[in-house]
C-alpha atoms as a PDB file:
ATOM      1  CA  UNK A   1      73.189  95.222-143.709  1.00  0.00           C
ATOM      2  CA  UNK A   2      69.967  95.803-145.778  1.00  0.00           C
ATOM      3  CA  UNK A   3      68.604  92.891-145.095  1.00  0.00           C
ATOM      4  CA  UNK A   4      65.402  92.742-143.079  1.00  0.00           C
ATOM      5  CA  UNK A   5      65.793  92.377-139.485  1.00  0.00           C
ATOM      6  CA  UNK A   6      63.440  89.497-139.392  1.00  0.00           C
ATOM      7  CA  UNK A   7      65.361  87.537-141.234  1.00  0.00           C
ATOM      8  CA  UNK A   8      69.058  86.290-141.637  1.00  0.00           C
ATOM      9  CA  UNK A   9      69.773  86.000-145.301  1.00  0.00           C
ATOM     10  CA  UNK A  10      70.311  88.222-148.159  1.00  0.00           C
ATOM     11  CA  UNK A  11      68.267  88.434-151.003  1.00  0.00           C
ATOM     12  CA  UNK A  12      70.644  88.684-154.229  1.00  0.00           C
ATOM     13  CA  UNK A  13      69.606  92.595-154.989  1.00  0.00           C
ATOM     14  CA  UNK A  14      70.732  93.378-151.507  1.00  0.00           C
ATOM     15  CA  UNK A  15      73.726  91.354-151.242  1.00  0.00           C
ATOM     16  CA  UNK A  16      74.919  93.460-154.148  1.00  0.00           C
ATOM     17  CA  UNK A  17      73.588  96.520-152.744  1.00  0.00           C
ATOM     18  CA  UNK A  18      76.026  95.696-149.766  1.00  0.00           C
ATOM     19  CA  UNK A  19      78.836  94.771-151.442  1.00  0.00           C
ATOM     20  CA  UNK A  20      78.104  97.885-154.034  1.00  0.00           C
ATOM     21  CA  UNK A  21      80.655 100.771-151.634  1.00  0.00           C
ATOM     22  CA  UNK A  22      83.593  98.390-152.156  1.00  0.00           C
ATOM     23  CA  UNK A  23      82.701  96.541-155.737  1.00  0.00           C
ATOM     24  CA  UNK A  24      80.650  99.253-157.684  1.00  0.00           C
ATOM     25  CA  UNK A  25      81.132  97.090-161.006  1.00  0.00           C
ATOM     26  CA  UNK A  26      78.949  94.566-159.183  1.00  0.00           C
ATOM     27  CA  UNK A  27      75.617  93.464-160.863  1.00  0.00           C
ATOM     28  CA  UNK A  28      73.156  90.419-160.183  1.00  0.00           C
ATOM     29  CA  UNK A  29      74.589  88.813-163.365  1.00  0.00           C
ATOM     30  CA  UNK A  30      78.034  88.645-162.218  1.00  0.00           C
ATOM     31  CA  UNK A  31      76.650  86.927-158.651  1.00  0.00           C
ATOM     32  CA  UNK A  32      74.747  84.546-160.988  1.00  0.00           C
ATOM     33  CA  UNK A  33      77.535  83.666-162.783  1.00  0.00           C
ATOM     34  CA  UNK A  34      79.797  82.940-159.739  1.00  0.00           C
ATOM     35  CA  UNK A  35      76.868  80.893-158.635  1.00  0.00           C
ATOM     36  CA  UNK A  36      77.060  78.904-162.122  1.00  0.00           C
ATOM     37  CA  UNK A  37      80.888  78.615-161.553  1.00  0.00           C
ATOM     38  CA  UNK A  38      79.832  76.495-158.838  1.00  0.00           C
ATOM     39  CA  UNK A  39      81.922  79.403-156.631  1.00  0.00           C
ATOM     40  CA  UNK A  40      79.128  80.280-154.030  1.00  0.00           C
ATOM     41  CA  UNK A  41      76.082  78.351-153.409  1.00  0.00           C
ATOM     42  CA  UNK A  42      73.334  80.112-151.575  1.00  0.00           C
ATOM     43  CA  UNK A  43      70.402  78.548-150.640  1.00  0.00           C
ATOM     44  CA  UNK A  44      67.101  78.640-152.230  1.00  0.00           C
ATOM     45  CA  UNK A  45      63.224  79.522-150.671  1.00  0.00           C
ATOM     46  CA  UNK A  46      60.492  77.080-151.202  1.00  0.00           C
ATOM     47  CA  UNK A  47      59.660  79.545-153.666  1.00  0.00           C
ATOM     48  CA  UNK A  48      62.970  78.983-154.900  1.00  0.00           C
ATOM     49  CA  UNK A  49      64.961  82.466-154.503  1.00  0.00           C
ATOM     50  CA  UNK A  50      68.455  82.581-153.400  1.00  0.00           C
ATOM     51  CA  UNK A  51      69.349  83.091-149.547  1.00  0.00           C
ATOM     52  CA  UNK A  52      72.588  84.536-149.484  1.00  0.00           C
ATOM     53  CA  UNK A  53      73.708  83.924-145.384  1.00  0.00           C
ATOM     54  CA  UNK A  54      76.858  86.178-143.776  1.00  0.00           C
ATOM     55  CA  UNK A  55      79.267  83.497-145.107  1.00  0.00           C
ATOM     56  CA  UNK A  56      78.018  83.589-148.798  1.00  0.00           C
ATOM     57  CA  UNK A  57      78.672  87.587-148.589  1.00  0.00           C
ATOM     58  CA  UNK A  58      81.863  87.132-147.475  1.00  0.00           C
ATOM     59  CA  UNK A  59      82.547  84.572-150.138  1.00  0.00           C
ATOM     60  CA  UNK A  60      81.539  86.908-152.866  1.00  0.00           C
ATOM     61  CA  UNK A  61      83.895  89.657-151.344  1.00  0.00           C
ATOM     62  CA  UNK A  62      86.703  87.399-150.808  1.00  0.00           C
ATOM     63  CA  UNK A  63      86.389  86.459-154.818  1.00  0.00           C
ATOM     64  CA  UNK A  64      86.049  89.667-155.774  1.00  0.00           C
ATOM     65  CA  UNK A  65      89.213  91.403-153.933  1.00  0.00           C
ATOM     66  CA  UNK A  66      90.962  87.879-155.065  1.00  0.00           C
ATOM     67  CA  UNK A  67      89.668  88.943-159.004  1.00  0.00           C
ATOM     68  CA  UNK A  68      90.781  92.782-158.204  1.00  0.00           C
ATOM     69  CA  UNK A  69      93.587  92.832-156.534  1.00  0.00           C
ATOM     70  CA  UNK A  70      95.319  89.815-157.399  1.00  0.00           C
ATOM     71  CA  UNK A  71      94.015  89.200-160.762  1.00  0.00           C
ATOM     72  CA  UNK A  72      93.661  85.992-160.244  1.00  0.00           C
ATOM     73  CA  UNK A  73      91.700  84.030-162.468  1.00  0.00           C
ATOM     74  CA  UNK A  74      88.208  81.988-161.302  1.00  0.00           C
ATOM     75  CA  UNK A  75      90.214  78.857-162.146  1.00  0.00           C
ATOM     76  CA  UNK A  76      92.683  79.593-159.497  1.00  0.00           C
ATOM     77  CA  UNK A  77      90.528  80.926-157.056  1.00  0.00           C
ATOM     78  CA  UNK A  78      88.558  78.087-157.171  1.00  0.00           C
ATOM     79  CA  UNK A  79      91.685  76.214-155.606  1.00  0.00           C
ATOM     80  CA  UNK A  80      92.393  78.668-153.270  1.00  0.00           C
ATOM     81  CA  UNK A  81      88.605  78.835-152.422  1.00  0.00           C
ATOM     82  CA  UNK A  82      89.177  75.014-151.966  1.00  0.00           C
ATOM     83  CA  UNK A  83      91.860  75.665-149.167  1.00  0.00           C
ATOM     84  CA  UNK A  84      90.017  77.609-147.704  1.00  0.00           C
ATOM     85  CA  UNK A  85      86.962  76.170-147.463  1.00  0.00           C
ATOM     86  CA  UNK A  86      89.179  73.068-145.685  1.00  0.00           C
ATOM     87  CA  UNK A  87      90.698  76.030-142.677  1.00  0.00           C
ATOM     88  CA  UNK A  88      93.937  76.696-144.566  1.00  0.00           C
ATOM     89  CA  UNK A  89      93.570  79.988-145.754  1.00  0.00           C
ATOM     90  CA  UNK A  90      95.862  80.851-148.726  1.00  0.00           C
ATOM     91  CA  UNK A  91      98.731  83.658-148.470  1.00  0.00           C
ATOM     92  CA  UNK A  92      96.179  86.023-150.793  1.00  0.00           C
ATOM     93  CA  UNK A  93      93.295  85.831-148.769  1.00  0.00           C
ATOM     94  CA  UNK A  94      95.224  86.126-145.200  1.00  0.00           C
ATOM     95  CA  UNK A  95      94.924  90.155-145.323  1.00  0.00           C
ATOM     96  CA  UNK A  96      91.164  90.329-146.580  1.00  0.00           C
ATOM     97  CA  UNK A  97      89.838  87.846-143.677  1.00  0.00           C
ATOM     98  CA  UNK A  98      91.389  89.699-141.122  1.00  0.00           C
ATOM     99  CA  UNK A  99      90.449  93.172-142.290  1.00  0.00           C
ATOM    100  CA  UNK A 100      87.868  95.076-140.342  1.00  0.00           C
ATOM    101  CA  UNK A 101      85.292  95.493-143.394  1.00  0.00           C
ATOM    102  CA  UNK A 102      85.192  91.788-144.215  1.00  0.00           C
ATOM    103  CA  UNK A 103      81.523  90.866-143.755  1.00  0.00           C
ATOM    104  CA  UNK A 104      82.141  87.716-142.139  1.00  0.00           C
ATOM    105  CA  UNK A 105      84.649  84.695-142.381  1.00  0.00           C
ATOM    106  CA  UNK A 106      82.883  81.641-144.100  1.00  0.00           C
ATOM    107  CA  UNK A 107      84.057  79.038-141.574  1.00  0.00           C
ATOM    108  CA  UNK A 108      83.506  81.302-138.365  1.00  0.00           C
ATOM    109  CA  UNK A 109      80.511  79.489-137.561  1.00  0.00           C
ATOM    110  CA  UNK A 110      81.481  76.002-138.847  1.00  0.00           C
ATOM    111  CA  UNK A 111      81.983  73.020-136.649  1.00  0.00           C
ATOM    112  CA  UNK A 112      84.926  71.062-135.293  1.00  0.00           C
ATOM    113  CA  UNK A 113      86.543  68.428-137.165  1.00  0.00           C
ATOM    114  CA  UNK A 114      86.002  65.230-136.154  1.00  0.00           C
ATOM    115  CA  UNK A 115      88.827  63.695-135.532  1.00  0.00           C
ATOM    116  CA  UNK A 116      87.870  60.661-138.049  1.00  0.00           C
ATOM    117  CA  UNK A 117      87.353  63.283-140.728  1.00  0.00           C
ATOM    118  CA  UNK A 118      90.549  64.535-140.551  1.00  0.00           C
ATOM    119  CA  UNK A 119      92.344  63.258-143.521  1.00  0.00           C
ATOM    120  CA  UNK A 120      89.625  63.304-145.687  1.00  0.00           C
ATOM    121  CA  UNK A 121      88.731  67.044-144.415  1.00  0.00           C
ATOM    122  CA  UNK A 122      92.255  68.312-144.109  1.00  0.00           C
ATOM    123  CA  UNK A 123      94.389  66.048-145.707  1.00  0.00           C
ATOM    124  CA  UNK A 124      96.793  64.812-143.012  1.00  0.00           C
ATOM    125  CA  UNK A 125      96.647  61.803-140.498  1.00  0.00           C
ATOM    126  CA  UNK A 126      95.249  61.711-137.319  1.00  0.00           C
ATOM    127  CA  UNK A 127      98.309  60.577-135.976  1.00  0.00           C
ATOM    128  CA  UNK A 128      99.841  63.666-136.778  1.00  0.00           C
ATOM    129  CA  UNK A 129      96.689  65.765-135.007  1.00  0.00           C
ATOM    130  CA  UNK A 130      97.227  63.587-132.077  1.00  0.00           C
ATOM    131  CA  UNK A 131     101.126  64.661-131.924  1.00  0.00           C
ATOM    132  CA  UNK A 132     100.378  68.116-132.067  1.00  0.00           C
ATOM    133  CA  UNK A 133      98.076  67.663-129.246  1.00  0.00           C
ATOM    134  CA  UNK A 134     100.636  65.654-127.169  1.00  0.00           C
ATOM    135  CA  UNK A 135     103.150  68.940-127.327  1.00  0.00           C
ATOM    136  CA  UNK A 136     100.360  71.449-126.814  1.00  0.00           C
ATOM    137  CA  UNK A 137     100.255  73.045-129.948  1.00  0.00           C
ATOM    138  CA  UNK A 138      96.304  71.966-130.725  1.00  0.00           C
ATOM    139  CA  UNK A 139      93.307  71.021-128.159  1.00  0.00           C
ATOM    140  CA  UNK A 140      91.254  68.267-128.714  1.00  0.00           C
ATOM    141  CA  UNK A 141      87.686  68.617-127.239  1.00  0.00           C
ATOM    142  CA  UNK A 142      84.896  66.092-126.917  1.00  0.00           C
ATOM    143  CA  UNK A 143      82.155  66.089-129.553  1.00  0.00           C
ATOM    144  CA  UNK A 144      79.135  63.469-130.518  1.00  0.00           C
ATOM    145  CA  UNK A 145      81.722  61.721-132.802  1.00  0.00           C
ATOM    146  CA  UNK A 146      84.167  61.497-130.045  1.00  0.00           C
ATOM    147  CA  UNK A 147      86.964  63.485-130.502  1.00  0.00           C
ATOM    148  CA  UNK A 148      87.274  66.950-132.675  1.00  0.00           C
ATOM    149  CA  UNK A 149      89.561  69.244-133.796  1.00  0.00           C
ATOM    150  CA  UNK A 150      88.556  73.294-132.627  1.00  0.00           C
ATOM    151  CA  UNK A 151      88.167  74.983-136.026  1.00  0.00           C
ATOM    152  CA  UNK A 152      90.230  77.402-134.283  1.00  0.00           C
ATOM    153  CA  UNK A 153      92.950  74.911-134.707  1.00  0.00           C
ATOM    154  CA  UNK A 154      92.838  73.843-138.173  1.00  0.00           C
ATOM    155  CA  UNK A 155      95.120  76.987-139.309  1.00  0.00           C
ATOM    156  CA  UNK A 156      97.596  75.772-136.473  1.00  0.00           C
ATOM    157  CA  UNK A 157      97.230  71.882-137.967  1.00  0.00           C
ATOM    158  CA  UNK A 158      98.106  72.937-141.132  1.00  0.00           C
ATOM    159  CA  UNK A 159     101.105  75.405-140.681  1.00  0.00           C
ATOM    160  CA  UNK A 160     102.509  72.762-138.443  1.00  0.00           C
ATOM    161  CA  UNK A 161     101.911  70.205-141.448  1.00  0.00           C
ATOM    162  CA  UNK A 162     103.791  72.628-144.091  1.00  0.00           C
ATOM    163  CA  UNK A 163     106.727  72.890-141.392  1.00  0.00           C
ATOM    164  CA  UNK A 164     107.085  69.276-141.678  1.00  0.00           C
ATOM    165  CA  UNK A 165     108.566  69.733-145.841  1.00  0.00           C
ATOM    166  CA  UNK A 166     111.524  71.651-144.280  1.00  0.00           C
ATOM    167  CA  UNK A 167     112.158  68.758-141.219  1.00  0.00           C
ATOM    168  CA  UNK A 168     110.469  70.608-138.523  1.00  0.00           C
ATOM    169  CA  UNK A 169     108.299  68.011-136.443  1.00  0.00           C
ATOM    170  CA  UNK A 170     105.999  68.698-134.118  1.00  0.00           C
ATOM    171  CA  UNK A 171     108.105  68.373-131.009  1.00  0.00           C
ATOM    172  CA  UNK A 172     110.496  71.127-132.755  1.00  0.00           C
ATOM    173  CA  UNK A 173     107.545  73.297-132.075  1.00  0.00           C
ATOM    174  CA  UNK A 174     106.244  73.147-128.565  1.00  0.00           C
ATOM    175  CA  UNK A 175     108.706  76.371-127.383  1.00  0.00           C
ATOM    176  CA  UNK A 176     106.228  78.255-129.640  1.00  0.00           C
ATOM    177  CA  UNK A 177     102.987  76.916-127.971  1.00  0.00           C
ATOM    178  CA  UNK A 178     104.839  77.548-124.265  1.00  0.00           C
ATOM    179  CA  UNK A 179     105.797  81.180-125.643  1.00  0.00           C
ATOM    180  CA  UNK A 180     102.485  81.897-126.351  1.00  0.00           C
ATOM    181  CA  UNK A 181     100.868  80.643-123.373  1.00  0.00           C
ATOM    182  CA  UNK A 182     103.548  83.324-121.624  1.00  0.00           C
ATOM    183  CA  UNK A 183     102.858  86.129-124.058  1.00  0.00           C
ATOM    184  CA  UNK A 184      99.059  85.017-123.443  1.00  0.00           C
ATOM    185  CA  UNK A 185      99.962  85.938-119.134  1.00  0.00           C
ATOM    186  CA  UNK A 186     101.576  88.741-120.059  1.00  0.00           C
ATOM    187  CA  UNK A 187      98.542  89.989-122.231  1.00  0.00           C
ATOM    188  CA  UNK A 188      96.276  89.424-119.174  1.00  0.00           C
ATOM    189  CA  UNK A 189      98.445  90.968-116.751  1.00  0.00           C
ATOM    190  CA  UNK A 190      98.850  94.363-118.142  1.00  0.00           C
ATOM    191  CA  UNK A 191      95.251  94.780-119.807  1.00  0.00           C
ATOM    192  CA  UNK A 192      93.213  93.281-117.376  1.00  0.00           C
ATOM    193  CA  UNK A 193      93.178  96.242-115.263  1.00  0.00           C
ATOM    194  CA  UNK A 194      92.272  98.211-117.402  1.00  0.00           C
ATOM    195  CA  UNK A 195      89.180  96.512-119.052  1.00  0.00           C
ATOM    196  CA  UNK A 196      88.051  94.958-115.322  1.00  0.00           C
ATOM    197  CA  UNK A 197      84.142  96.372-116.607  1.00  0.00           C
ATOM    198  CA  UNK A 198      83.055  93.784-118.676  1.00  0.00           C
ATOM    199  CA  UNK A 199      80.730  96.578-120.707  1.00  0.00           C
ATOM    200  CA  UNK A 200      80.518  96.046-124.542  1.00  0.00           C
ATOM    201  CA  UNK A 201      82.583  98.662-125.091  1.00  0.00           C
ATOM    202  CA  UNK A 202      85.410  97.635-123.134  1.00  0.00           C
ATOM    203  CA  UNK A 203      85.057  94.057-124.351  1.00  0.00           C
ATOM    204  CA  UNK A 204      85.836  95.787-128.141  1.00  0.00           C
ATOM    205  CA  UNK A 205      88.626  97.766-126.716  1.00  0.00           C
ATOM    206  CA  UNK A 206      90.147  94.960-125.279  1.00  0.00           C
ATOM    207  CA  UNK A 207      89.465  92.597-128.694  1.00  0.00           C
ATOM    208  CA  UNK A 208      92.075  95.695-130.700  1.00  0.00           C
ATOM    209  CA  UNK A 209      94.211  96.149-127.680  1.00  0.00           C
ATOM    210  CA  UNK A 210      95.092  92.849-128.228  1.00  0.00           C
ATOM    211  CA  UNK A 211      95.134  92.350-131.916  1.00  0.00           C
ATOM    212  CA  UNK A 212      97.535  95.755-131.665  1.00  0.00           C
ATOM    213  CA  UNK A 213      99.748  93.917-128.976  1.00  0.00           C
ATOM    214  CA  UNK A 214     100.058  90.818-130.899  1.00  0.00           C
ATOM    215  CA  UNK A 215     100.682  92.711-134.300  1.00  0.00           C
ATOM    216  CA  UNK A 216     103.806  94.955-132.418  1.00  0.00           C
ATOM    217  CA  UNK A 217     104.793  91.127-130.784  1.00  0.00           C
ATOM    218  CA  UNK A 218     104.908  89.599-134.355  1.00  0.00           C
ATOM    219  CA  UNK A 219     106.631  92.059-135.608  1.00  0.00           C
ATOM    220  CA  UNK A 220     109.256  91.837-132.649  1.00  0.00           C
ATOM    221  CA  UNK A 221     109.479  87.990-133.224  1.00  0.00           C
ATOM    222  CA  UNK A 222     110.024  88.494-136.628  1.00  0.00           C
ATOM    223  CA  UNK A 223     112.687  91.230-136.771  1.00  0.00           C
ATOM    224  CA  UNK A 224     114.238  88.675-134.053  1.00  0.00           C
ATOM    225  CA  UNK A 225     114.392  85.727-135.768  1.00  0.00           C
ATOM    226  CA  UNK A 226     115.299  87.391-138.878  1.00  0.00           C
ATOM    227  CA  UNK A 227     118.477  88.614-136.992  1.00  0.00           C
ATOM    228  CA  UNK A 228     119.407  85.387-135.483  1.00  0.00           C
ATOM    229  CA  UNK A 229     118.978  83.595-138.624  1.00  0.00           C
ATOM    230  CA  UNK A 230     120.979  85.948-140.543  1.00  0.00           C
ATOM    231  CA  UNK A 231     123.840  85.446-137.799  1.00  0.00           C
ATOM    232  CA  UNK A 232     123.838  81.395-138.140  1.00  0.00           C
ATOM    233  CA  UNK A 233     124.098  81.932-141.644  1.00  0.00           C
ATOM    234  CA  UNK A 234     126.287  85.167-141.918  1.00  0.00           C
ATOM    235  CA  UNK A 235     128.765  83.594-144.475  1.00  0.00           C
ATOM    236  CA  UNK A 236     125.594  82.673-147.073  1.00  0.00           C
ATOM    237  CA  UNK A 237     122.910  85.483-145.868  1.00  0.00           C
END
């Protein structure tokens, strides 16, 4: 980052200066006008210039791929900014928040959900929250408000609330929680070994050993399931 090291916001010049390598169409107006879209919305100094944090960087870049590469227009990503924004993150935007250049992921540092806020925050019951957590598919931990939801979680929450349109409740679901507390052993078993020196770098070559190993899993569960579905259904498929 340009930024100064004393500080831990981005003016507008150098957010665009930043972002410049992998938008070099960007200019200050075109931040601006996202800003008057009502798109990002930075903070201001006493003096009242923008402060643009990690998440409002990402934000921008996430628009900006979702403008290039989908060309999607600002009414739609609005919406899917709105997803977002609430932990579901919309089919477009799954590759760009897991890539290695994004800046940041806006919701990284956000809080739990409170349990209370729930539907209003996510849009389901609590009920449904609570089943989840009854077959071990979500963890419920104990914040000032009483109960929360890990923000880790929400993605989980709302894939298992999608499953739902097709008739798949939540007990339907808890072989995939116990499989991946078993793939989880596994993980630890065979890498542990190996990355025993808890040194910086071995902590980041253990954080892509395991994104690899769960990439080559999912694509193993996939090609799996895509075989056993097509034999149930080998006079339609």
């Amino acid at each position: 980052m340009t930024a100064s090291h004393s500080r831990e916001y981005m003016t507008i010049g150098e957010l665009v200066e930043n972002l410049m390598p992998a938008h070099p169409d960007l200019t200050i107006s075109k931040v601006r006008f996202l800003e008057d879209e009502g798109l990002v919305t930075p903070e201001r100094t006493a003096g009242g210039y923008r402060k643009f944090s990690t998440g409002d960087v990402a934000r921008v870049d996430l628009i900006l791929r979702l403008q290039k590469e989908h060309f999607l227009p600002l009414a739609v990503i609005r919406e899917k900014l709105k997803d977002f924004d609430r932990g579901k993150v919309p089919e477009e935007l799954r590759p760009m928040v897991t890539r290695p250049e994004s800046v940041a992921q806006p919701f990284d540092s956000a809080d739990a959900v409170p349990l209370e806020d729930v539907p209003s925050a996510l849009g389901f019951p609590v009920s449904f929250v609570r089943e989840l957590a009854e077959f071990a598919l979500v963890h419920l931990i104990k914040g000032e408000r009483g109960e929360e939801l890990p923000r880790g979680d929400v993605q989980i929450a709302h894939t298992c609330w999608d499953l739902r349109g097709y008739g798949v409740d939540p007990r339907h679901l808890r072989m995939y929680a116990t499989g991946a507390e078993r793939e989880a052993a596994i993980f630890q078993q065979i890498l542990m070994p190996a990355y025993r020196h808890r040194t910086p770098e071995t902590k980041q070559k253990l954080v892509e050993s395991v994104d690899e190993l769960l990439r080559l899993t999912d694509e193993l569960k996939r090609g799996l399931a895509r075989r056993a579905v097509a034999d149930a259904f080998e006079d339609v498929m």
